[in-house]
PDB file of N, CA and C in Angstrom:
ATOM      1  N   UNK A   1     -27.879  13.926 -29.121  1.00  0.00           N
ATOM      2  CA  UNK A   1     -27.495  12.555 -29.313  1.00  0.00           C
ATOM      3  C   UNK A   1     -27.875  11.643 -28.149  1.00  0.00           C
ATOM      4  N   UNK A   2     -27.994  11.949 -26.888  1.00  0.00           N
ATOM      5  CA  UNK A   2     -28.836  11.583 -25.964  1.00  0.00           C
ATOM      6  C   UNK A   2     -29.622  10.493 -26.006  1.00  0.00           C
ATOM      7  N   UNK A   3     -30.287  11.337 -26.631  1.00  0.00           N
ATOM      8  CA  UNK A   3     -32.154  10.937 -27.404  1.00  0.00           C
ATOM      9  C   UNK A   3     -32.168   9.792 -27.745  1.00  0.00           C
ATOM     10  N   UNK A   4     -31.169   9.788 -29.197  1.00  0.00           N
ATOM     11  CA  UNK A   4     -30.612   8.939 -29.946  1.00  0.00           C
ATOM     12  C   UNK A   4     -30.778   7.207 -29.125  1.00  0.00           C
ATOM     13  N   UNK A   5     -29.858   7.115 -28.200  1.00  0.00           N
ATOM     14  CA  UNK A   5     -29.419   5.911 -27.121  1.00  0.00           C
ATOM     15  C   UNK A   5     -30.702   5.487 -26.232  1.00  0.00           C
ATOM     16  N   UNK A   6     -31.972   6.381 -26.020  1.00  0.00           N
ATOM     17  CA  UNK A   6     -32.353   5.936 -25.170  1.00  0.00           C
ATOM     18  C   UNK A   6     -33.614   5.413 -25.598  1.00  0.00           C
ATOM     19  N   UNK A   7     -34.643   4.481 -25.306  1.00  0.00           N
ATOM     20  CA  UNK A   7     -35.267   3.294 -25.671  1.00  0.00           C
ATOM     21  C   UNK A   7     -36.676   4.264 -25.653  1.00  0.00           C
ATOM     22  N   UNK A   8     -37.716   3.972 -26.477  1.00  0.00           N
ATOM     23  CA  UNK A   8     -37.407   2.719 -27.540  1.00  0.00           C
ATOM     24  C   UNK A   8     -36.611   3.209 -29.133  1.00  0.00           C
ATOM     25  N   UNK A   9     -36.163   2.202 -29.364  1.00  0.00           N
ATOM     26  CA  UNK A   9     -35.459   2.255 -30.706  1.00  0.00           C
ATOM     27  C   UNK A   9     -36.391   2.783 -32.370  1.00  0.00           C
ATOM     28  N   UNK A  10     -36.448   3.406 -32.970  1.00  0.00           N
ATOM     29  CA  UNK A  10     -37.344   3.903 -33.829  1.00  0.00           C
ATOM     30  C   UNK A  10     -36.794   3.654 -35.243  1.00  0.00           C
ATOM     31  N   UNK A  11     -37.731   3.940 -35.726  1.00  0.00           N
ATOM     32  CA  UNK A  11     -37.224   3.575 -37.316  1.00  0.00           C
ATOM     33  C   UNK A  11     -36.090   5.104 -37.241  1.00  0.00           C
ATOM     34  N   UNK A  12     -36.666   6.158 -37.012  1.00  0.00           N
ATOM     35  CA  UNK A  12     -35.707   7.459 -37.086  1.00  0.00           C
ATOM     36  C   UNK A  12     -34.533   7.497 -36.497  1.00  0.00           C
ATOM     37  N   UNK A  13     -34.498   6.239 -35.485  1.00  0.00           N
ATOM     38  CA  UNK A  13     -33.385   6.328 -34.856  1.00  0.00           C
ATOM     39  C   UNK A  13     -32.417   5.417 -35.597  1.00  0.00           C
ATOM     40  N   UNK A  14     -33.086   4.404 -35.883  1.00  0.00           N
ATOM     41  CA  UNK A  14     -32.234   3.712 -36.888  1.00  0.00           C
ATOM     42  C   UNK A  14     -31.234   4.118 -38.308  1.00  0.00           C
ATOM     43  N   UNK A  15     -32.353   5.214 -38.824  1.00  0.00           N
ATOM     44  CA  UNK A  15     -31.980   5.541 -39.739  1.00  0.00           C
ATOM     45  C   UNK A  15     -30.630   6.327 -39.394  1.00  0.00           C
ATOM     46  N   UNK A  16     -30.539   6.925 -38.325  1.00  0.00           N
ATOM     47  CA  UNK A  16     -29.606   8.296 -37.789  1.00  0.00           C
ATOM     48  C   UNK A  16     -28.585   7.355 -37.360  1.00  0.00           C
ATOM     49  N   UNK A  17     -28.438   6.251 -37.081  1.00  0.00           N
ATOM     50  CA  UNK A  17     -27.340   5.193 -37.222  1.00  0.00           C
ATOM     51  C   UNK A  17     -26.885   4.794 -38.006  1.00  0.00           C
ATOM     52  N   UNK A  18     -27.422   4.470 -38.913  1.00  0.00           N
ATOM     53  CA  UNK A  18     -26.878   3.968 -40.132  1.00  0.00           C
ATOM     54  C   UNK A  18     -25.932   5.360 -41.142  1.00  0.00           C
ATOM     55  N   UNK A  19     -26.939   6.725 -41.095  1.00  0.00           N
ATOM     56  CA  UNK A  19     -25.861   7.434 -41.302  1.00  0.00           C
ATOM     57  C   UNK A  19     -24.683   7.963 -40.817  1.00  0.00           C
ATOM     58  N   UNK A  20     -25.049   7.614 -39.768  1.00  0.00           N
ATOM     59  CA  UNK A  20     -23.758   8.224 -38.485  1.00  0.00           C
ATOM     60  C   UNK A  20     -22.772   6.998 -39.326  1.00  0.00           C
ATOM     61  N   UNK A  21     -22.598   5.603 -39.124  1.00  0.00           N
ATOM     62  CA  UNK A  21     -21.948   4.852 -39.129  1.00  0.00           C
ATOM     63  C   UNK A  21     -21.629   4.981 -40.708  1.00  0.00           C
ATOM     64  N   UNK A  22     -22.232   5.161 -42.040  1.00  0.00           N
ATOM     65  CA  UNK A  22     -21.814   5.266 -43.057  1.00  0.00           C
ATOM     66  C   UNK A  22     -20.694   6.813 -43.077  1.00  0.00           C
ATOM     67  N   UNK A  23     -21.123   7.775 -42.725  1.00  0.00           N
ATOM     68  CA  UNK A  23     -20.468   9.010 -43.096  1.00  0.00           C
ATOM     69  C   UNK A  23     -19.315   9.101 -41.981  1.00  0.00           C
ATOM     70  N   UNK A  24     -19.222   8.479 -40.927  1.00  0.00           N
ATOM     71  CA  UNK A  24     -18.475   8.563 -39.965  1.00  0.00           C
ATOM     72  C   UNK A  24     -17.298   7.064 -40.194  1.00  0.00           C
ATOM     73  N   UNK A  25     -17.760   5.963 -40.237  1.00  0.00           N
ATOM     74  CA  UNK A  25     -16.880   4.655 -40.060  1.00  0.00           C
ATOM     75  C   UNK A  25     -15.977   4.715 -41.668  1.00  0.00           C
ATOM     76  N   UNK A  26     -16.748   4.490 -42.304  1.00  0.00           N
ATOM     77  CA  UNK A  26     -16.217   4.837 -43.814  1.00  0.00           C
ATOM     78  C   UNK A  26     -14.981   5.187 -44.148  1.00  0.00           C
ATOM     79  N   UNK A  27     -15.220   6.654 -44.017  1.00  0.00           N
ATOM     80  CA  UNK A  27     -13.697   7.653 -44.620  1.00  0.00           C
ATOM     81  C   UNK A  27     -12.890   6.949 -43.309  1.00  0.00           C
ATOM     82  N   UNK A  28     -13.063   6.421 -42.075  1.00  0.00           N
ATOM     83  CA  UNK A  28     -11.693   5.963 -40.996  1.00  0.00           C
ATOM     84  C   UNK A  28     -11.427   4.941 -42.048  1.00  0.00           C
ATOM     85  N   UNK A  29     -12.403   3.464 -42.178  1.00  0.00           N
ATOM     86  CA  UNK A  29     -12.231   2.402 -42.639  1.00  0.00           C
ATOM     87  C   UNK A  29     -11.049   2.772 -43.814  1.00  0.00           C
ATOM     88  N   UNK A  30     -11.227   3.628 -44.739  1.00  0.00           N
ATOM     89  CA  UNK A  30     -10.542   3.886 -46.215  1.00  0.00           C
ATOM     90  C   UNK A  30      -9.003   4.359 -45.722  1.00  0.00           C
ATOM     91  N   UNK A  31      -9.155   5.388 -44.579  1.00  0.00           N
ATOM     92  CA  UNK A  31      -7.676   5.602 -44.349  1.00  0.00           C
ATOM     93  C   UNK A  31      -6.897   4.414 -43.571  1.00  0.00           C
ATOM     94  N   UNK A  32      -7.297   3.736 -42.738  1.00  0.00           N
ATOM     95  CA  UNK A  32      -6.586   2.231 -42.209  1.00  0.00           C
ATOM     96  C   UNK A  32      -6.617   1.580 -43.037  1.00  0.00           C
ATOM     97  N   UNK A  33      -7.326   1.396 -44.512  1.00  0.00           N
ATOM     98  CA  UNK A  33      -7.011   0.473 -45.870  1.00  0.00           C
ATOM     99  C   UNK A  33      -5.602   0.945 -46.456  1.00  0.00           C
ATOM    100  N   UNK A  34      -5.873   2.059 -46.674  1.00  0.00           N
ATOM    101  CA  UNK A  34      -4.506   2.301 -47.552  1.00  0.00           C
ATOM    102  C   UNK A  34      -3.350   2.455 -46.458  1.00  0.00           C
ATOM    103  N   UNK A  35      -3.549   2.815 -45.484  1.00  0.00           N
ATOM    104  CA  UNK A  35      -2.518   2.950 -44.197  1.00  0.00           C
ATOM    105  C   UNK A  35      -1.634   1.388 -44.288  1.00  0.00           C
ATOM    106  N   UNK A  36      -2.558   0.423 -44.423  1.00  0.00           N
ATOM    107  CA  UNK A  36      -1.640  -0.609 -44.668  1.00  0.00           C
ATOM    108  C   UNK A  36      -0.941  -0.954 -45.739  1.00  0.00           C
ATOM    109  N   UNK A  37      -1.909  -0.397 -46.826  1.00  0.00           N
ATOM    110  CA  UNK A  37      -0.366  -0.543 -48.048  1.00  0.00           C
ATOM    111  C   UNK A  37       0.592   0.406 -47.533  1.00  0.00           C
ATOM    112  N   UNK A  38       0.700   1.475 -47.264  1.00  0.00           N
ATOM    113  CA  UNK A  38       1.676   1.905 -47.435  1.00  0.00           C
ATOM    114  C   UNK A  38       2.372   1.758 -46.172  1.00  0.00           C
ATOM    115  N   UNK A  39       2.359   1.081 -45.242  1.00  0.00           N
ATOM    116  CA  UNK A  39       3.434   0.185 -44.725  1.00  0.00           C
ATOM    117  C   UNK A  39       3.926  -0.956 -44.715  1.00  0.00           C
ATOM    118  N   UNK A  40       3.020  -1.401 -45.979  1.00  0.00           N
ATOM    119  CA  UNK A  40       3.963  -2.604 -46.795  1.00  0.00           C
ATOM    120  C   UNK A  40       4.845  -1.961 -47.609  1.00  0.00           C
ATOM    121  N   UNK A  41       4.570  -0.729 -48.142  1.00  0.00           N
ATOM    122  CA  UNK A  41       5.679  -0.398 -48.890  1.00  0.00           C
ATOM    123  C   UNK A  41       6.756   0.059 -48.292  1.00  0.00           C
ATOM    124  N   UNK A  42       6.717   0.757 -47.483  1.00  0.00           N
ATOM    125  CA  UNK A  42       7.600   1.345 -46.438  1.00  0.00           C
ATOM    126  C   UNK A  42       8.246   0.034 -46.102  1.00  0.00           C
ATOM    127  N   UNK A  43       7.930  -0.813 -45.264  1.00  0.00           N
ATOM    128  CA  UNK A  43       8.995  -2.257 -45.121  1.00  0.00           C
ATOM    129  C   UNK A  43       9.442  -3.140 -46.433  1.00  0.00           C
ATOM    130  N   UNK A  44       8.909  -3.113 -47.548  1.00  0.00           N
ATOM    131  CA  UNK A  44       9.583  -3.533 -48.667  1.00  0.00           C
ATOM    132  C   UNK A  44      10.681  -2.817 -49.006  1.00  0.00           C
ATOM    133  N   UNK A  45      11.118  -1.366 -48.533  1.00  0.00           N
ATOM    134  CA  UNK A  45      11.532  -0.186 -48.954  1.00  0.00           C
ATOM    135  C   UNK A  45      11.267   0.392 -50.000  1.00  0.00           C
ATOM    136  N   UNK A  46      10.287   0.315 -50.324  1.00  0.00           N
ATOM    137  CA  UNK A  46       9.765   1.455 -51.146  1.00  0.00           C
ATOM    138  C   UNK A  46       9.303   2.997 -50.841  1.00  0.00           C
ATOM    139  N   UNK A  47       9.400   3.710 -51.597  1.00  0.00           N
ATOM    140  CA  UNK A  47       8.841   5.886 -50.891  1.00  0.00           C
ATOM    141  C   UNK A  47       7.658   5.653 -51.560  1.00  0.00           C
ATOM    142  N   UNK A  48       6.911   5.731 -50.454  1.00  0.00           N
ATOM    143  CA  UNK A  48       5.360   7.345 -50.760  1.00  0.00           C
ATOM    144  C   UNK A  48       5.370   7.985 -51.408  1.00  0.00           C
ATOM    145  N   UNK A  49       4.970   8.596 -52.427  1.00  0.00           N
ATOM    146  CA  UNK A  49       4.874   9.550 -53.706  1.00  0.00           C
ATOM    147  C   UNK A  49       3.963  10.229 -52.620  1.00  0.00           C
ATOM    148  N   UNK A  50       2.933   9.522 -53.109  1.00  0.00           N
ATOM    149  CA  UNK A  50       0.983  10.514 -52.278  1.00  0.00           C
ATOM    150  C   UNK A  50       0.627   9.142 -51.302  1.00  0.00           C
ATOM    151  N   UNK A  51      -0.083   9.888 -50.461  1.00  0.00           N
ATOM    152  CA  UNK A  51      -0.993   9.228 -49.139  1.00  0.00           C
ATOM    153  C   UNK A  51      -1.915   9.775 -49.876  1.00  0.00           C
ATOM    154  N   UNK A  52      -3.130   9.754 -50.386  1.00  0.00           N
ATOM    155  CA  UNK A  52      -4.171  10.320 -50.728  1.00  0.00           C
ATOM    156  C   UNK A  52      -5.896   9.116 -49.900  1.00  0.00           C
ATOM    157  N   UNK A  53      -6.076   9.692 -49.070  1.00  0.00           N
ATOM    158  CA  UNK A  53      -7.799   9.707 -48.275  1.00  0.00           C
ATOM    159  C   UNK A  53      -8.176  10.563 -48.268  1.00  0.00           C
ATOM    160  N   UNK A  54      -9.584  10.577 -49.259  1.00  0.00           N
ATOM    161  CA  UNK A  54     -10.705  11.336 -49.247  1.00  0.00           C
ATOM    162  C   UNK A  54     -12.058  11.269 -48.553  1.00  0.00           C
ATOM    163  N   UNK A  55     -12.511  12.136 -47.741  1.00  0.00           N
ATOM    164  CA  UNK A  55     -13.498  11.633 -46.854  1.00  0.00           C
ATOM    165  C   UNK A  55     -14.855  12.252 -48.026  1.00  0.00           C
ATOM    166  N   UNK A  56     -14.400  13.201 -49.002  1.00  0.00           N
ATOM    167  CA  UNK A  56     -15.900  13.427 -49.663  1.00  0.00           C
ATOM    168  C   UNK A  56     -16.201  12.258 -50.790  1.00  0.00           C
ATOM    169  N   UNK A  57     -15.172  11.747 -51.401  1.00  0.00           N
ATOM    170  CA  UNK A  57     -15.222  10.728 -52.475  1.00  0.00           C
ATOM    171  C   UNK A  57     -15.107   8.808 -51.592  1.00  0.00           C
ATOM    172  N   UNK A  58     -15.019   9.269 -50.739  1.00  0.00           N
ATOM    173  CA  UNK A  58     -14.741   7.425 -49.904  1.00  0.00           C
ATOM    174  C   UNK A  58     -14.061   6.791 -50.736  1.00  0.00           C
ATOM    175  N   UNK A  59     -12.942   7.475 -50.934  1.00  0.00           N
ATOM    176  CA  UNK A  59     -11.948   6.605 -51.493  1.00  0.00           C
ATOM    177  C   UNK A  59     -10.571   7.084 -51.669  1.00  0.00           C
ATOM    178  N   UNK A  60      -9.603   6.231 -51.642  1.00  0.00           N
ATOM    179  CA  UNK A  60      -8.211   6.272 -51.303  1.00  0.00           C
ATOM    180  C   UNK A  60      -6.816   6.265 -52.482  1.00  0.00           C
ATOM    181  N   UNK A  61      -5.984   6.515 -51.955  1.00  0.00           N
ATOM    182  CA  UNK A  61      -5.135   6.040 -53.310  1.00  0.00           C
ATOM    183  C   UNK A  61      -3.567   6.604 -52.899  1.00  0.00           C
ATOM    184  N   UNK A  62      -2.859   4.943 -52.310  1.00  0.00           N
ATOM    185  CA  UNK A  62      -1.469   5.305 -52.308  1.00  0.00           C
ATOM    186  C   UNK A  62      -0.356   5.000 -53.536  1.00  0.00           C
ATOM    187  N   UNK A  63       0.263   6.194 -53.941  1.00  0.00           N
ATOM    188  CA  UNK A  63       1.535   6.400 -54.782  1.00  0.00           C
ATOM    189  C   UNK A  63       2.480   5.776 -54.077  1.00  0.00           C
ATOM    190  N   UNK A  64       3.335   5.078 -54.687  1.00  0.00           N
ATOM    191  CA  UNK A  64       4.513   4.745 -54.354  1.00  0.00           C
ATOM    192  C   UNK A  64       5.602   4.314 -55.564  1.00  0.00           C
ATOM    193  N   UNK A  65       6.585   4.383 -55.037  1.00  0.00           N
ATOM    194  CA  UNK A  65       8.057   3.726 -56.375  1.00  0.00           C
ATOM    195  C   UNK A  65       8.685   2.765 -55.217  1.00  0.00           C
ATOM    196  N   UNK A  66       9.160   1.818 -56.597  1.00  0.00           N
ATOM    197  CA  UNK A  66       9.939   0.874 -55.577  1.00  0.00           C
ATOM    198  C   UNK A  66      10.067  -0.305 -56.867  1.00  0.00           C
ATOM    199  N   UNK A  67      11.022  -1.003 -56.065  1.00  0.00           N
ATOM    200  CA  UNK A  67      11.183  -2.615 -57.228  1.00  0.00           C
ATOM    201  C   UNK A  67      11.063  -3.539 -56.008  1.00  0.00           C
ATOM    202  N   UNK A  68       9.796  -4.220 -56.386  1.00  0.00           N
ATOM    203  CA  UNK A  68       9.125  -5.498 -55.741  1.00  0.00           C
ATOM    204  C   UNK A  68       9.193  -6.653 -56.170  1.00  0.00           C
ATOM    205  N   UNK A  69       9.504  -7.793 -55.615  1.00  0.00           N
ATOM    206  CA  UNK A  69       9.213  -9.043 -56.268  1.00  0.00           C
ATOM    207  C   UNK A  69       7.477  -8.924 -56.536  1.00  0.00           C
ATOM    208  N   UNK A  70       7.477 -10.607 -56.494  1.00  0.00           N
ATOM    209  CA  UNK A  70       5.634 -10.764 -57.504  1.00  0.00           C
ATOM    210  C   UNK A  70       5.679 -11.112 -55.567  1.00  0.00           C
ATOM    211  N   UNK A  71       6.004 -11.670 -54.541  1.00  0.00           N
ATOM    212  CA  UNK A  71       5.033 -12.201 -53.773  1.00  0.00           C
ATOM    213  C   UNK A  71       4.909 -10.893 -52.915  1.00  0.00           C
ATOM    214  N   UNK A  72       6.428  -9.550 -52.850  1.00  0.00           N
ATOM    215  CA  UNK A  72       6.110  -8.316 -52.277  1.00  0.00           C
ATOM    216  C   UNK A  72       5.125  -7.645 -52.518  1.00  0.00           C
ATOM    217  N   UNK A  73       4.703  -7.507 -54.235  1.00  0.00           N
ATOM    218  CA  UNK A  73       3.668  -7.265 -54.411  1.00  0.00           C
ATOM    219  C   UNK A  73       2.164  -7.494 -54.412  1.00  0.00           C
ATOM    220  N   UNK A  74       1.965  -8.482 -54.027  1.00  0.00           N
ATOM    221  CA  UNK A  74       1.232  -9.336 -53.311  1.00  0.00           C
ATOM    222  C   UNK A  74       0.647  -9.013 -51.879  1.00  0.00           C
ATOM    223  N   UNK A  75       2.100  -8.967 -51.261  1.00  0.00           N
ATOM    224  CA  UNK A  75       1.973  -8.388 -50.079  1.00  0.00           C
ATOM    225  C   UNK A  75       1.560  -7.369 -49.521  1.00  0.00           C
ATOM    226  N   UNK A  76       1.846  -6.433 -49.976  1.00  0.00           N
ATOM    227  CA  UNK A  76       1.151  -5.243 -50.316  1.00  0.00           C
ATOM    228  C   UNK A  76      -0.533  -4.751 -51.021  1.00  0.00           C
ATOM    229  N   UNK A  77      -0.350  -5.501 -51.953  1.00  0.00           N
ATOM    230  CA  UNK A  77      -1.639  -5.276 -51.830  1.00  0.00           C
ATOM    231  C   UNK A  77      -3.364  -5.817 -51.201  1.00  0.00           C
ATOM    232  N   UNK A  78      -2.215  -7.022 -49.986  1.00  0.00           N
ATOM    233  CA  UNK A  78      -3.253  -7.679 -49.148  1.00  0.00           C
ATOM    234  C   UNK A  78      -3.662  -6.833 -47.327  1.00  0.00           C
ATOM    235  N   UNK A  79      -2.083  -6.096 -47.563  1.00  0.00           N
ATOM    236  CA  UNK A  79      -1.900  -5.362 -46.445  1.00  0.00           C
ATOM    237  C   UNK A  79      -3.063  -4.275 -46.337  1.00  0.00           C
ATOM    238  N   UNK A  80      -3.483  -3.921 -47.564  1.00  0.00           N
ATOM    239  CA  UNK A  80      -4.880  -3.140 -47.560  1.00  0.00           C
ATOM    240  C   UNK A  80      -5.810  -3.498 -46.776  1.00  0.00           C
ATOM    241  N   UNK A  81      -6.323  -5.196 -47.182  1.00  0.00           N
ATOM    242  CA  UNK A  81      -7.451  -5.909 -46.717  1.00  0.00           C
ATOM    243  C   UNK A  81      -7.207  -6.374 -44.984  1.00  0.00           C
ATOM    244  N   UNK A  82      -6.132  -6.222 -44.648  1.00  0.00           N
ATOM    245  CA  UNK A  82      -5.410  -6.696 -43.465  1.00  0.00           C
ATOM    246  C   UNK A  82      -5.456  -4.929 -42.711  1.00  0.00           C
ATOM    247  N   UNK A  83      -5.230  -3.476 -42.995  1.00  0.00           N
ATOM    248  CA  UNK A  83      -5.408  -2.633 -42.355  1.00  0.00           C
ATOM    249  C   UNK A  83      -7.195  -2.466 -42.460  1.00  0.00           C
ATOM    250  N   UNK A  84      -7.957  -2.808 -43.274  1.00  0.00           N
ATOM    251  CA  UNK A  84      -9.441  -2.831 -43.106  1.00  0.00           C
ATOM    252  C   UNK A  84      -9.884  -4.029 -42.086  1.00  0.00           C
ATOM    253  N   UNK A  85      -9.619  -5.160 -41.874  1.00  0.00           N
ATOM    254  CA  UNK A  85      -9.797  -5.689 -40.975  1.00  0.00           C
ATOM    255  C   UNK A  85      -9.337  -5.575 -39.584  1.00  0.00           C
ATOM    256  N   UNK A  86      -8.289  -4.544 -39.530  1.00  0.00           N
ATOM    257  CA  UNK A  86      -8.276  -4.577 -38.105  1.00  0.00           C
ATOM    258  C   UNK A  86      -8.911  -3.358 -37.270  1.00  0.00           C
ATOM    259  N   UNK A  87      -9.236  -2.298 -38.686  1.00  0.00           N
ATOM    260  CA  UNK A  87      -9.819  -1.306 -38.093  1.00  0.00           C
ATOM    261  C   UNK A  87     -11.216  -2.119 -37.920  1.00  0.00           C
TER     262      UNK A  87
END
């Protein structure tokens, strides 16, 4: 990986970035997405059923029960876009 960092920049090297950063940033990005719903649900008081992040499918999926208003629910499901932005 060395190699990688040191100049000049190559198409091969490029490419080995872009996968690093897809197969590597990705599955984090997906678990800090749902990480934030489900601490909107957790402070609405709602339970976790499943935490479910998959790093082979890039994609997520939190279970939960609970009785929400319309703007809690709301809330929650912006808290997604709000744990992807801060990762």
């Amino acid at each position: 990986w060395p190699s990688v960092r040191e100049e000049p920049l190559t198409q091969r090297k490029k490419y080995l970035a872009e996968q690093a950063s897809f197969y590597l940033a990705v599955p984090v990005g997906v678990f800090f997405h749902e990480l934030g719903h489900a601490i909107a649900v957790k402070l609405y008081g709602g339970e976790i059923i499943s935490f479910l992040s998959s790093y082979r499918f890039f994609w997520g999926e939190v279970v939960h029960r609970g009785v929400y208003t319309p703007a809690e629910r709301w809330l929650i499901s912006l808290a997604g876009t709000l744990g992807s932005l801060l990762f």
